[in-house]
Protein backbone atom coordinates (compact mmCIF):
# COMPACT_ATOMS: atom_id res chain seq x y z
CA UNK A 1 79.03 -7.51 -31.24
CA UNK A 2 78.67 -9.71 -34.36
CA UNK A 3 76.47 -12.02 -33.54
CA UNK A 4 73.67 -9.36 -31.41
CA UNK A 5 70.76 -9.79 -33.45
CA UNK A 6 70.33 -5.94 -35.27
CA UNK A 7 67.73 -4.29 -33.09
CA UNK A 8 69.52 -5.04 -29.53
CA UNK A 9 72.94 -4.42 -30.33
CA UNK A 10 72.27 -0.94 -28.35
CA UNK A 11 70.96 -1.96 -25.33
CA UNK A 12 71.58 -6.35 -24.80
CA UNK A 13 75.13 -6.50 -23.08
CA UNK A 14 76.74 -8.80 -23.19
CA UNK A 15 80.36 -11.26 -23.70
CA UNK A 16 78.49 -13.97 -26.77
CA UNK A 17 76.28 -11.30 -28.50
CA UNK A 18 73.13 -13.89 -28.18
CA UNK A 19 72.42 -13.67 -24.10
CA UNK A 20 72.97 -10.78 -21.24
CA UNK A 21 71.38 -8.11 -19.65
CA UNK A 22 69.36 -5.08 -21.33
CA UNK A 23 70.53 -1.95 -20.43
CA UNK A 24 69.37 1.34 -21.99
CA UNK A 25 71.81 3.76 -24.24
CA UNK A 26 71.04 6.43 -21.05
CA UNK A 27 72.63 3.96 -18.52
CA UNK A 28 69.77 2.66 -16.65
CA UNK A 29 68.70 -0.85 -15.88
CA UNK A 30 65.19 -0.64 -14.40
CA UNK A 31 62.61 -0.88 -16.98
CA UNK A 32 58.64 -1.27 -17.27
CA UNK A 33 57.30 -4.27 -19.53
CA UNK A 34 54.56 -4.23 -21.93
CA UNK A 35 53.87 -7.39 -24.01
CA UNK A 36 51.18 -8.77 -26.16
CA UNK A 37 51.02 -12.29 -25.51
CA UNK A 38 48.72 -15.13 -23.55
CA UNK A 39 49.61 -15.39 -19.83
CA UNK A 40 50.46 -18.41 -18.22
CA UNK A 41 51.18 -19.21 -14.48
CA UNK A 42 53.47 -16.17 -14.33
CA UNK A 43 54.61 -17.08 -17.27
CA UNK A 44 53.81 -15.63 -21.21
CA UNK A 45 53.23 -17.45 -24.05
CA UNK A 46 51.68 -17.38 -27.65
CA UNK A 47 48.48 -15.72 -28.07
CA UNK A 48 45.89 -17.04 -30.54
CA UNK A 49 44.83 -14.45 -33.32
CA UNK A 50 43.19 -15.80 -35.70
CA UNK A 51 45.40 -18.23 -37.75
CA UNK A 52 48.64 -16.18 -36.33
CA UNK A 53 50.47 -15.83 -33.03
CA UNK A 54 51.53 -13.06 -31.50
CA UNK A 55 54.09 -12.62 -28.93
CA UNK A 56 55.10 -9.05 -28.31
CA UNK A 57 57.78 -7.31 -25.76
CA UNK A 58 58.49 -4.04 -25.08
CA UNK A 59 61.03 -2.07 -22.43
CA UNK A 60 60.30 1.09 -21.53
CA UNK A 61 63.11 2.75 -19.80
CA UNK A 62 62.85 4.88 -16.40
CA UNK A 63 65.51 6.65 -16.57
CA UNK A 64 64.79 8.12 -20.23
CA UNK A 65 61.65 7.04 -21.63
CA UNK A 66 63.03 5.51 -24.31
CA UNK A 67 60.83 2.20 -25.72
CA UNK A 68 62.84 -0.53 -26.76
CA UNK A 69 61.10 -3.39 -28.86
CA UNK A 70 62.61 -7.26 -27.47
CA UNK A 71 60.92 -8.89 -29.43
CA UNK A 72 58.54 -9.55 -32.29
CA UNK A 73 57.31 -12.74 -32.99
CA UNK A 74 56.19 -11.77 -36.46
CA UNK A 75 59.40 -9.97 -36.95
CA UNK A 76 61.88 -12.11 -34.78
CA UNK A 77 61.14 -15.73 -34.76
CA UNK A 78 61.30 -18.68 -37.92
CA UNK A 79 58.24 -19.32 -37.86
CA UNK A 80 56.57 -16.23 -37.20
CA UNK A 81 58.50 -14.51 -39.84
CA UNK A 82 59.70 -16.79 -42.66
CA UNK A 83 57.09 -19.60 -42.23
CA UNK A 84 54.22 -16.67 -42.16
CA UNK A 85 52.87 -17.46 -38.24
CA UNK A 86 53.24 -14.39 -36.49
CA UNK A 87 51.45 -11.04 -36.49
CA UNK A 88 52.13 -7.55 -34.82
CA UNK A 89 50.30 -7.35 -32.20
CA UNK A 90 49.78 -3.91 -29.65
CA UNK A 91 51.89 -4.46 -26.85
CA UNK A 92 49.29 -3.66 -24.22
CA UNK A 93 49.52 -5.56 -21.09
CA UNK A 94 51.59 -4.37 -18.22
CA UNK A 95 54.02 -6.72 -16.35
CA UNK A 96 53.65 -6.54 -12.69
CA UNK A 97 55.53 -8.30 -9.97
CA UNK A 98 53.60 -10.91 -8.46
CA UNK A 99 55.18 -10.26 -5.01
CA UNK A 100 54.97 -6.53 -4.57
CA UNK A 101 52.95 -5.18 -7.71
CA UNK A 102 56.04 -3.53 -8.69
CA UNK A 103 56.28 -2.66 -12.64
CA UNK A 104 59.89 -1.87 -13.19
CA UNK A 105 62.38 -5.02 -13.82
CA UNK A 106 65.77 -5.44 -14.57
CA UNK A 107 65.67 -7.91 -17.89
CA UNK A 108 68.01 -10.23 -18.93
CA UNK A 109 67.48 -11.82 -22.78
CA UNK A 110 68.82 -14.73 -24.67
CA UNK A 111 67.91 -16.16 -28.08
CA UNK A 112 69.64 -18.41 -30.42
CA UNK A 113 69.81 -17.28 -33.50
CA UNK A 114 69.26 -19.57 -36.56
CA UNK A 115 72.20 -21.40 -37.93
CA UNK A 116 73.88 -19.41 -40.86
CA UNK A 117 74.64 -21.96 -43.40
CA UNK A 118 70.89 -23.83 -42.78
CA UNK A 119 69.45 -19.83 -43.48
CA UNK A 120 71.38 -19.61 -46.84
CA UNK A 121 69.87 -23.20 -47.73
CA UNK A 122 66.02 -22.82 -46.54
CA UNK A 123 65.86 -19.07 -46.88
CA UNK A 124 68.37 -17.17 -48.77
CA UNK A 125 68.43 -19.96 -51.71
CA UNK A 126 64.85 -20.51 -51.55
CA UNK A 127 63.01 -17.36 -50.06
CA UNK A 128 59.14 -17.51 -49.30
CA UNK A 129 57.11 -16.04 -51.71
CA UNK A 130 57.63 -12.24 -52.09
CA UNK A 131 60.33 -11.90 -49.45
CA UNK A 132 64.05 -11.71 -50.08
CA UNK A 133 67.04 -12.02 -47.67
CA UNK A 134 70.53 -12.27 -47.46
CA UNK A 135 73.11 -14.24 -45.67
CA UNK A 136 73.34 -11.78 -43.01
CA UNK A 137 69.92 -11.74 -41.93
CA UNK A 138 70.57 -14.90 -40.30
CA UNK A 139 71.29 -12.78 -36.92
CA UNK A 140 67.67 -11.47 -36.41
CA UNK A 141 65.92 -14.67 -37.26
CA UNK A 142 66.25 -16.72 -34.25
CA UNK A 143 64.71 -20.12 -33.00
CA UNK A 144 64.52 -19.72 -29.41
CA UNK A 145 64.24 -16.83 -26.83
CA UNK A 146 64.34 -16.35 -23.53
CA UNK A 147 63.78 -13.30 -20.92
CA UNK A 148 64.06 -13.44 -17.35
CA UNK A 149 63.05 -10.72 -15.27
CA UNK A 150 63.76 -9.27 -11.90
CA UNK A 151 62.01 -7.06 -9.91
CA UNK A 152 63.73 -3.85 -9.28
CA UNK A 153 61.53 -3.04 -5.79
CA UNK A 154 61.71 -6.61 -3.70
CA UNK A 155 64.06 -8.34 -5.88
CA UNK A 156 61.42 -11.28 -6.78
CA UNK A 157 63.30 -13.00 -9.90
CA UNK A 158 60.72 -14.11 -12.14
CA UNK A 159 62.86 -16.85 -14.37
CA UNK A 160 61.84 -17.97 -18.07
CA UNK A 161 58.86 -15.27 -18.03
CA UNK A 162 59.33 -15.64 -21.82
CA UNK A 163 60.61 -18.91 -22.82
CA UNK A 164 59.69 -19.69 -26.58
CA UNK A 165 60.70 -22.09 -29.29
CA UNK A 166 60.20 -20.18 -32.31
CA UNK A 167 61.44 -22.51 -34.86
């Protein structure tokens, strides 16, 4: 899909390109979560390293094994990557359900991705210092994500469990 940000187009399906549900290239749905990031009430958010933030997620897939990276927030996000905010971070917390202490989810994912034209102005045009990109990049840049996940043992749907301006 055109406008699936590089690293998901794989495993996010979906009708838009920018929001559905992750399902590995081995067919399966149900996935364990690792992140780096600073919990909140159920929720994750931003954690403090340093002058950086990190904000990791990771699927790893029962059927196969596979590990699938989400997201990056030093890799993925404006200001993590083009502005200089975000670092890599191990992704080394588990995700349990809150109901059952389950740790495999069905995920659903959506970012929006930065605006084309406004990339080629701020970024392309005008690059940071010792980076270079082209128009295309826009895709993987994004301002906002969002991934909801749902418990594959009781069902428990935990919604916004990543919800992050990034821009």
């Amino acid at each position: 899909m055109k406008n699936t940000p590089t690293h998901l187009k794989e495993i996010l399906k979906t009708i838009d390109g920018t929001s559905g549900q992750i399902i590995c290239t081995c067919g399966a749905r149900d996935f364990g979560v690792r992140y780096c990031g600073e919990p909140r009430g159920g929720m994750v958010g931003f954690k403090k390293c340093g002058s950086k933030y990190a904000l990791v997620v990771n699927a790893f897939c029962n059927g196969c094994g596979k590990s699938w990276e989400l997201f990056d927030n030093a890799k993925h996000s404006y200001n993590g990557l083009i502005c200089g905010e975000g670092i890599t971070a191990p992704a080394d917390m588990t995700r349990l359900c809150p109901e059952c202490g389950g740790s495999l989810f069905e995920i659903e994912m959506s970012v929006d991705i930065e605006d084309e034209q406004q990339f080629i102005e701020e970024v392309v045009e005008m690059p940071p210092s010792g980076m270079s990109f082209v128009p295309e990049d826009h895709i993987d840049v994004w301002d906002w994500v969002v991934i909801d996940l749902k418990c594959s043992g009781c069902g428990k749907t935990i919604e916004s469990w990543v919800n992050a301006e990034l821009s």
